[in-house]
N, C-alpha and C. Protein backbone atom coordinates (compact mmCIF):
# COMPACT_ATOMS: atom_id res chain seq x y z
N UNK A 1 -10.03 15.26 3.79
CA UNK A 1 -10.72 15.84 2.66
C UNK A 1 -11.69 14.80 2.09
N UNK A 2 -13.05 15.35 1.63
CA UNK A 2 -14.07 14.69 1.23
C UNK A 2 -14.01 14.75 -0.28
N UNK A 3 -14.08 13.99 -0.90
CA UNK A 3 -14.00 14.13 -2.17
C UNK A 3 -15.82 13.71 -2.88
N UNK A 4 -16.19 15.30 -3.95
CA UNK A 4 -17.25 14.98 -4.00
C UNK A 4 -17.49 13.40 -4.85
N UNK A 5 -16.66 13.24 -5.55
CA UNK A 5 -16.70 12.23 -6.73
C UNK A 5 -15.70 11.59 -6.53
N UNK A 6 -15.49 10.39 -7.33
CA UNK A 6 -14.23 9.44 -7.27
C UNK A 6 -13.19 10.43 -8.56
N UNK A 7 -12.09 10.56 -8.39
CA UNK A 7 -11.16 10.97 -9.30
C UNK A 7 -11.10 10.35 -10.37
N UNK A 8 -10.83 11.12 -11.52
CA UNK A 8 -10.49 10.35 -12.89
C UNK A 8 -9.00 9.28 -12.77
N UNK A 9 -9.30 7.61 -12.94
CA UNK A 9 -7.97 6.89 -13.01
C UNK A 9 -7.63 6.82 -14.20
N UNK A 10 -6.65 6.40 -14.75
CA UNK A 10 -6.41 6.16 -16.50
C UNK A 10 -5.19 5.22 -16.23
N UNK A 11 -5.41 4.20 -16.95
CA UNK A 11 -3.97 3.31 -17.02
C UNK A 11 -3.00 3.71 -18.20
N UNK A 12 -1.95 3.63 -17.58
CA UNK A 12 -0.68 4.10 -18.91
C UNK A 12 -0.06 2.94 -18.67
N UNK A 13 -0.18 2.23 -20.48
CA UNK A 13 0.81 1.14 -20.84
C UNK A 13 2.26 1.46 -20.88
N UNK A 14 3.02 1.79 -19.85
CA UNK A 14 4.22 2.29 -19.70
C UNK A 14 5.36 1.28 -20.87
N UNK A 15 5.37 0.12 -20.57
CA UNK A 15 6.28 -0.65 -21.11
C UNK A 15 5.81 -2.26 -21.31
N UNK A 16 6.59 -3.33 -22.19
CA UNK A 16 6.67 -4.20 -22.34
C UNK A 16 8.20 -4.94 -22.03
N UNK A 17 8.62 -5.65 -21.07
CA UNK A 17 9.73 -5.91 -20.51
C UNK A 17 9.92 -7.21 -21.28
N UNK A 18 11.15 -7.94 -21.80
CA UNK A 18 11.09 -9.39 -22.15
C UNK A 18 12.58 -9.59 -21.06
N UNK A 19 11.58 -11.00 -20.55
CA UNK A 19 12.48 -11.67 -19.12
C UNK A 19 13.85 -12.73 -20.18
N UNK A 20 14.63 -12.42 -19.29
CA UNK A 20 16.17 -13.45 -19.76
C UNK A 20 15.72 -14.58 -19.49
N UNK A 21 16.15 -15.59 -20.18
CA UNK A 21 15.77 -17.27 -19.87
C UNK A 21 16.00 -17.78 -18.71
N UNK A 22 17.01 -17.09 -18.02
CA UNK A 22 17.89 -17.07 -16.85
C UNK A 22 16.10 -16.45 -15.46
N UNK A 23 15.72 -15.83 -15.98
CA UNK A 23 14.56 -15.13 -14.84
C UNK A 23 13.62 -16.15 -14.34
N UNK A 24 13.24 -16.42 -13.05
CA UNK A 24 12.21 -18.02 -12.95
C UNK A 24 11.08 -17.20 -13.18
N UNK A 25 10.59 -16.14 -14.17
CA UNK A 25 8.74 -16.59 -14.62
C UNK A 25 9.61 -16.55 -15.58
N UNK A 26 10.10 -17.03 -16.58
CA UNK A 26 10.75 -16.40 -17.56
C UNK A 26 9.71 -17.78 -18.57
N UNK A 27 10.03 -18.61 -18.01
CA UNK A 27 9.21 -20.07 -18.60
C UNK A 27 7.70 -19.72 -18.81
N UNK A 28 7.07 -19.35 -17.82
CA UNK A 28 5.37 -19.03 -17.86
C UNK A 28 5.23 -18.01 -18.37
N UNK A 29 5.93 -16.28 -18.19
CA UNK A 29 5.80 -15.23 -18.86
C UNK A 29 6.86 -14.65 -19.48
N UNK A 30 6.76 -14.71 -21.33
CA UNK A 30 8.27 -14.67 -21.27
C UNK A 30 8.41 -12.93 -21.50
N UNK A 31 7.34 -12.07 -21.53
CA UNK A 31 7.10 -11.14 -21.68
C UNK A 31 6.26 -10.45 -20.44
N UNK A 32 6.42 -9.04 -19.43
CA UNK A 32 5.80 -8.99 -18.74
C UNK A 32 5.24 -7.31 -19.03
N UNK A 33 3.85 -6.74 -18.68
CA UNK A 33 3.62 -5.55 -18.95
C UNK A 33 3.91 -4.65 -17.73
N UNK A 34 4.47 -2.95 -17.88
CA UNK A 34 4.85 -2.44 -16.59
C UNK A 34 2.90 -1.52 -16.77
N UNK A 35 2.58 -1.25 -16.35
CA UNK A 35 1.52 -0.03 -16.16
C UNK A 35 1.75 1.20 -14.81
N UNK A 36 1.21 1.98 -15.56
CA UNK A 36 1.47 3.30 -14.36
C UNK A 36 -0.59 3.69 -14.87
N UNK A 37 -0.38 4.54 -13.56
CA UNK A 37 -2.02 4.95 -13.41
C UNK A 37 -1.99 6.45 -13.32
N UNK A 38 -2.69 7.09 -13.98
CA UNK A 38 -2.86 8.73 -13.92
C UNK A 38 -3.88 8.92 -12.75
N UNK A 39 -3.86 9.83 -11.85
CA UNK A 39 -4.82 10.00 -10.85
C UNK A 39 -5.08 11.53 -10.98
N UNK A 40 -6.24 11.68 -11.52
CA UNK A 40 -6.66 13.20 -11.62
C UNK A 40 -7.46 13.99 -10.40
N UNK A 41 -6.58 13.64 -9.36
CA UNK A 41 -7.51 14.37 -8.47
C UNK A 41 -7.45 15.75 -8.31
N UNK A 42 -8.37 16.19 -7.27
CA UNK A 42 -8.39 17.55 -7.26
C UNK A 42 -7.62 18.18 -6.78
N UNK A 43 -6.25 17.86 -5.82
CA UNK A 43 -5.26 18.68 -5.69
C UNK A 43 -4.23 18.56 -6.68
N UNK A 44 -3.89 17.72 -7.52
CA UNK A 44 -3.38 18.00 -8.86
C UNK A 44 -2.95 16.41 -8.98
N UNK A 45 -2.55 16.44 -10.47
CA UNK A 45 -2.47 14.98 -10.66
C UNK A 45 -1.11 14.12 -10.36
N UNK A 46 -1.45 13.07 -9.96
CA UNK A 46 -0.56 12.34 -9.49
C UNK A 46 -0.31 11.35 -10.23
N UNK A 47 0.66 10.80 -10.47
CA UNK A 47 0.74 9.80 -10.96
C UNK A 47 1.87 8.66 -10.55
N UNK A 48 1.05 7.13 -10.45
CA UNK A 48 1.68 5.78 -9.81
C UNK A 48 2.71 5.30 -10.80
N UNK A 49 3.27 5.53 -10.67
CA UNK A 49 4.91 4.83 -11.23
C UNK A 49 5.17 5.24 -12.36
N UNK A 50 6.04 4.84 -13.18
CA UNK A 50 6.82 6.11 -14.36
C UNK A 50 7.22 4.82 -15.10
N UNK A 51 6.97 3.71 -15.15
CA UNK A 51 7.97 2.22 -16.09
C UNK A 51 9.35 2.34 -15.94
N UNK A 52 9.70 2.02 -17.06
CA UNK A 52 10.95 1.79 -17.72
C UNK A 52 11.92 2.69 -18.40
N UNK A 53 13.34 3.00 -17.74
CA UNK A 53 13.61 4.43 -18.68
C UNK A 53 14.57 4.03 -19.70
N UNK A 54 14.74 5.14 -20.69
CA UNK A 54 15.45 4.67 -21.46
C UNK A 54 16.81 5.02 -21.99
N UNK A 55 17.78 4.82 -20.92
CA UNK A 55 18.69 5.27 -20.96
C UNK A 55 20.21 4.78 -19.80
N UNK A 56 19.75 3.06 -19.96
CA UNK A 56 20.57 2.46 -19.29
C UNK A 56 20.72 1.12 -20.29
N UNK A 57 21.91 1.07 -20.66
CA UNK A 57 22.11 0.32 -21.64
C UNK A 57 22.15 -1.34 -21.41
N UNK A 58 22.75 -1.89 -20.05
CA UNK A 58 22.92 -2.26 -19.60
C UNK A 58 21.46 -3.39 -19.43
N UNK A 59 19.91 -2.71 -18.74
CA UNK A 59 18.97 -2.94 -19.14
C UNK A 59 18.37 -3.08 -20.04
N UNK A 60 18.49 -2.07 -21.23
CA UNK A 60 18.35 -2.86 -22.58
C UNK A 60 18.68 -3.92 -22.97
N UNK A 61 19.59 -3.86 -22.78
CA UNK A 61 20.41 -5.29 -23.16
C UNK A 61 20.04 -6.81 -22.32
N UNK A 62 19.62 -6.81 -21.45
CA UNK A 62 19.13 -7.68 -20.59
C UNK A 62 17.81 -7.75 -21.29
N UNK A 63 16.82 -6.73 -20.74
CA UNK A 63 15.30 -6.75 -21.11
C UNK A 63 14.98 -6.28 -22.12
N UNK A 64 15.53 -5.62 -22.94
CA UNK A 64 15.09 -5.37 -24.15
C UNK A 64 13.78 -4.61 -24.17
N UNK A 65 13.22 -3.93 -23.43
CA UNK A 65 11.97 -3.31 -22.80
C UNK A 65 11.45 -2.62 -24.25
N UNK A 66 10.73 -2.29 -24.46
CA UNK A 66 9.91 -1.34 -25.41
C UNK A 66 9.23 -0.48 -24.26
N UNK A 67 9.64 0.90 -24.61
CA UNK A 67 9.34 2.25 -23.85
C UNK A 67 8.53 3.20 -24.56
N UNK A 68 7.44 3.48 -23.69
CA UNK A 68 6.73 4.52 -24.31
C UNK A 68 7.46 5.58 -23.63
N UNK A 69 7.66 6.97 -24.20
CA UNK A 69 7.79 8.02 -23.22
C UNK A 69 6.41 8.75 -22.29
N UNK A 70 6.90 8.55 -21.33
CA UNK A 70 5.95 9.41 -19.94
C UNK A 70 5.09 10.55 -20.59
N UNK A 71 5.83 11.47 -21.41
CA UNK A 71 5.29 12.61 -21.44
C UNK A 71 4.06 12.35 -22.90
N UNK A 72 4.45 11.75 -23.33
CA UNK A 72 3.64 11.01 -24.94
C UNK A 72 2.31 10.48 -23.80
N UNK A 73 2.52 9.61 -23.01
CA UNK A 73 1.41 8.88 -22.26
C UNK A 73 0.13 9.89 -21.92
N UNK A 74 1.08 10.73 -21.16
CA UNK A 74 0.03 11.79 -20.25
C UNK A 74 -0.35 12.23 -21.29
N UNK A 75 0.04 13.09 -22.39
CA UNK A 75 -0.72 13.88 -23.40
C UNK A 75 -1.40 13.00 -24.01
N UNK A 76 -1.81 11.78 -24.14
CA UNK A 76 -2.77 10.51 -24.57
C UNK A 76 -3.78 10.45 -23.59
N UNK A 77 -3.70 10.93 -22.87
CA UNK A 77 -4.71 11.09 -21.51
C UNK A 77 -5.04 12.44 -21.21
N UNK A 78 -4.39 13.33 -21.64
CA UNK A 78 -5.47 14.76 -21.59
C UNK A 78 -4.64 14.71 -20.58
N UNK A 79 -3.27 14.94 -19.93
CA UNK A 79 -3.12 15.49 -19.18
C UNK A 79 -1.42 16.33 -19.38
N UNK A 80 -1.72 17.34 -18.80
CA UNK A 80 -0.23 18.39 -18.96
C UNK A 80 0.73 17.90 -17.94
N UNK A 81 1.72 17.83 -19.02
CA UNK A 81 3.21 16.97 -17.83
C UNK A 81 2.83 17.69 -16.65
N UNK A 82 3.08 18.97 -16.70
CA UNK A 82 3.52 20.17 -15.56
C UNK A 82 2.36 20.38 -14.80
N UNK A 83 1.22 19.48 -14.76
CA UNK A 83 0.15 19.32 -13.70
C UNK A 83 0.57 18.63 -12.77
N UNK A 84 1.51 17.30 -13.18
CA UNK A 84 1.82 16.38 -12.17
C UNK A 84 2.21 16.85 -10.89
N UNK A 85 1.56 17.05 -9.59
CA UNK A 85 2.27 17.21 -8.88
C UNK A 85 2.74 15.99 -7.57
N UNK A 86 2.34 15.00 -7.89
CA UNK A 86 3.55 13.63 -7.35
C UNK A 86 3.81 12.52 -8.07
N UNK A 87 4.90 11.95 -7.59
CA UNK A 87 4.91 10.63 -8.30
C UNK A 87 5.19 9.72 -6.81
N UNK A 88 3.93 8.54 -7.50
CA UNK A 88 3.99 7.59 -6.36
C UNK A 88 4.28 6.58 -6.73
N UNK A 89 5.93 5.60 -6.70
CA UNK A 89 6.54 4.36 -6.74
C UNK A 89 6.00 3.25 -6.24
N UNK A 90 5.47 2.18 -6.54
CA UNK A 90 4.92 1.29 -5.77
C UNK A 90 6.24 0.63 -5.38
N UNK A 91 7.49 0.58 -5.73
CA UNK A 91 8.64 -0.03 -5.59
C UNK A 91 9.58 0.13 -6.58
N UNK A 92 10.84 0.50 -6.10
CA UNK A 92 11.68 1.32 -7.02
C UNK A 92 12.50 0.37 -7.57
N UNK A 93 12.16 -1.00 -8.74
CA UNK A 93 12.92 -1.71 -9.42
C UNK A 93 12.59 -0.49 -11.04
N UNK A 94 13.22 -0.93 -11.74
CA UNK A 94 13.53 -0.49 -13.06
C UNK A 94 12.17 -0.06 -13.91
N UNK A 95 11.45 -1.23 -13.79
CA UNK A 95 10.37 -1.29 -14.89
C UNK A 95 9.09 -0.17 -13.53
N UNK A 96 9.57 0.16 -12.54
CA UNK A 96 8.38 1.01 -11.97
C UNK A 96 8.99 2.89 -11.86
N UNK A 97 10.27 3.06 -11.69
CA UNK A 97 10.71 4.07 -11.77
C UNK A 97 11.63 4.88 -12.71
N UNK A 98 11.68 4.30 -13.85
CA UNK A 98 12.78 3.89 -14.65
C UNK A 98 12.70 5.76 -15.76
N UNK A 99 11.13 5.94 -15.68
CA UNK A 99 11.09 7.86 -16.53
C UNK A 99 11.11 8.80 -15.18
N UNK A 100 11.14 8.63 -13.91
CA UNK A 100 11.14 9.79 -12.44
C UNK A 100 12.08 10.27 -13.11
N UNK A 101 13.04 10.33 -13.65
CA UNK A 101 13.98 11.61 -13.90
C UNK A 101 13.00 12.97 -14.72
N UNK A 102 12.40 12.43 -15.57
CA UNK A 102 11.28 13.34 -16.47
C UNK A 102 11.02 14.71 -15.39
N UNK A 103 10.74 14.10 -14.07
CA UNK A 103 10.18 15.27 -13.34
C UNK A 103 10.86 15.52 -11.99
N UNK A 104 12.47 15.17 -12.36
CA UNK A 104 13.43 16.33 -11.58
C UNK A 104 13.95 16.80 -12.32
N UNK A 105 14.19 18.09 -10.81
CA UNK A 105 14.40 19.11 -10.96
C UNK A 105 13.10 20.36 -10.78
N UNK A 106 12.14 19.38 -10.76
CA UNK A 106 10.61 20.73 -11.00
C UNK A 106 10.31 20.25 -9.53
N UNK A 107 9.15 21.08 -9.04
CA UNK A 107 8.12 20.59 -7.74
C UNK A 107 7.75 19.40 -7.87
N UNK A 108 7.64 18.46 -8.28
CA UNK A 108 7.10 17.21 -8.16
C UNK A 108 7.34 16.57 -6.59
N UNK A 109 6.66 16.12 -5.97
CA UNK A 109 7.45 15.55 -5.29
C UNK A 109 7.28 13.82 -5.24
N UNK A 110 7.89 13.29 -4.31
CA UNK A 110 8.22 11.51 -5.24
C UNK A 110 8.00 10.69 -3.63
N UNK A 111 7.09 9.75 -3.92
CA UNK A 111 6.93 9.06 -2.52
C UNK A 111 6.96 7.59 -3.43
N UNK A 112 7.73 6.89 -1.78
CA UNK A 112 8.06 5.18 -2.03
C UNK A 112 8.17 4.83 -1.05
N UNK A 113 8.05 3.75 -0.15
CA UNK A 113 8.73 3.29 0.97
C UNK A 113 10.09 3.37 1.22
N UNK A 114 10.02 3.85 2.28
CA UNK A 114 11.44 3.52 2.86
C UNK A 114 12.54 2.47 2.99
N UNK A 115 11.84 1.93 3.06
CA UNK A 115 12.63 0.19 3.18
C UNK A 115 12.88 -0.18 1.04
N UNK A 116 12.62 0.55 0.45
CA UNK A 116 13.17 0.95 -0.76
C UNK A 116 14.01 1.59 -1.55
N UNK A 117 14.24 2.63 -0.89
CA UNK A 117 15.05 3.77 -0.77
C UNK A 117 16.50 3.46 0.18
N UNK A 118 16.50 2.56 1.41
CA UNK A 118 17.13 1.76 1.86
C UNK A 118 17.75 0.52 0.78
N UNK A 119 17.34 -0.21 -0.03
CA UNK A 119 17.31 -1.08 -0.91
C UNK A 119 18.07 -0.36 -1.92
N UNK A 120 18.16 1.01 -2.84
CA UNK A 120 18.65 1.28 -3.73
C UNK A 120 20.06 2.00 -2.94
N UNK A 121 19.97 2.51 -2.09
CA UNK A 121 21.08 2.74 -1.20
C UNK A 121 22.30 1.53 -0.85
N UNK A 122 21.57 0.62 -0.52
CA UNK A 122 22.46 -0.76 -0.03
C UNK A 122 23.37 -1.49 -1.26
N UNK A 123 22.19 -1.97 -2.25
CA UNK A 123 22.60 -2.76 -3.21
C UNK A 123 22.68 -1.90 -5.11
N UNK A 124 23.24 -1.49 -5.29
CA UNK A 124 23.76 -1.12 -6.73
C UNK A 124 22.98 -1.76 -7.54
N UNK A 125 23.32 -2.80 -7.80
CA UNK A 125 22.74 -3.56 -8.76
C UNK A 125 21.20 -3.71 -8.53
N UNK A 126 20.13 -3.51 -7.30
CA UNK A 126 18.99 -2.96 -7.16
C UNK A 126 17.86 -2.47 -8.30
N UNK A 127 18.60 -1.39 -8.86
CA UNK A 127 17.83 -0.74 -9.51
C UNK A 127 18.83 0.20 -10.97
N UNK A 128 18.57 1.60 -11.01
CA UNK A 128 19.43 2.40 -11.50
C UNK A 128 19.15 2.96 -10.48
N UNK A 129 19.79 3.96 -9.85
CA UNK A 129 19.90 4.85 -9.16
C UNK A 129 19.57 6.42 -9.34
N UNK A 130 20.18 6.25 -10.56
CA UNK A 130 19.63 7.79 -11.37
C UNK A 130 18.10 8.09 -11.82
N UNK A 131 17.63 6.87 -11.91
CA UNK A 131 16.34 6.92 -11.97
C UNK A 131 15.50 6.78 -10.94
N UNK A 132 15.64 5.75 -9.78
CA UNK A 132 15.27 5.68 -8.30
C UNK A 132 15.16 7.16 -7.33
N UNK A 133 16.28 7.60 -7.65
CA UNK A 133 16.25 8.25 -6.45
C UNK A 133 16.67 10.26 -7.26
N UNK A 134 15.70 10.95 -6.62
CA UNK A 134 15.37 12.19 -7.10
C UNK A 134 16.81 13.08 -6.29
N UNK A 135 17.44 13.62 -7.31
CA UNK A 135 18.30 14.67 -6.65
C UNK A 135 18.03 15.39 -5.69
């Protein structure tokens, strides 16, 4: 497919993560930003990673993250949750997949590497799981 124009991108300030003293950038960055990207193309919009969710306590407590909600973002961008039709993970740690629950259960569908999906499978402590990986 030829696309006449370049698609509308939009960055979403998903989150602000603060690293444990214990983390090695933790010294150079003691704060790190997550971003996700809205992609308005013409078969419907997609959107690159989801941040940080909020509903693992466990992570709070470690990172202490400040969370925007997903659906607050997109409507800051002119766009309707229920347009989304993918979500694309650049890598399924916490601060990149952490709102994908937002959009199961609907058509969405959810792409990541494999050798990621392998990774939240293997090791527990990985990621959350409930948020990684789509029912």
């Amino acid at each position: 497919m030829t696309l006449p124009s370049m698609p509308r991108i939009v960055r979403l300030d998903l989150a602000v993560v603060t690293l444990p003293h214990w983390h090695p950038c933790a010294a150079g960055w003691p704060t790190i930003p997550a971003y996700g990207y809205v992609i308005d193309h013409p078969d419907g919009v997609i959107l690159f990673d989801t941040g940080v969710g909020m509903d693992n306590a466990f992570l709070s407590e470690v990172y202490a993250p400040v969370c925007h909600p997903i659906d607050d973002l997109l409507d800051a961008a002119g766009v309707d949750p229920t347009a989304v039709v993918a979500v694309v993970n650049s890598h399924l740690h916490f601060d990149h997949c952490g709102q994908n629950p937002s959009f199961h259960g609907s058509d969405v569908a959810f792409f990541s590497q494999a050798v990621e999906f392998d990774a939240v499978e293997a090791d527990p402590s990985y990621t959350d799981p409930a948020w990684a990986l789509a029912p």
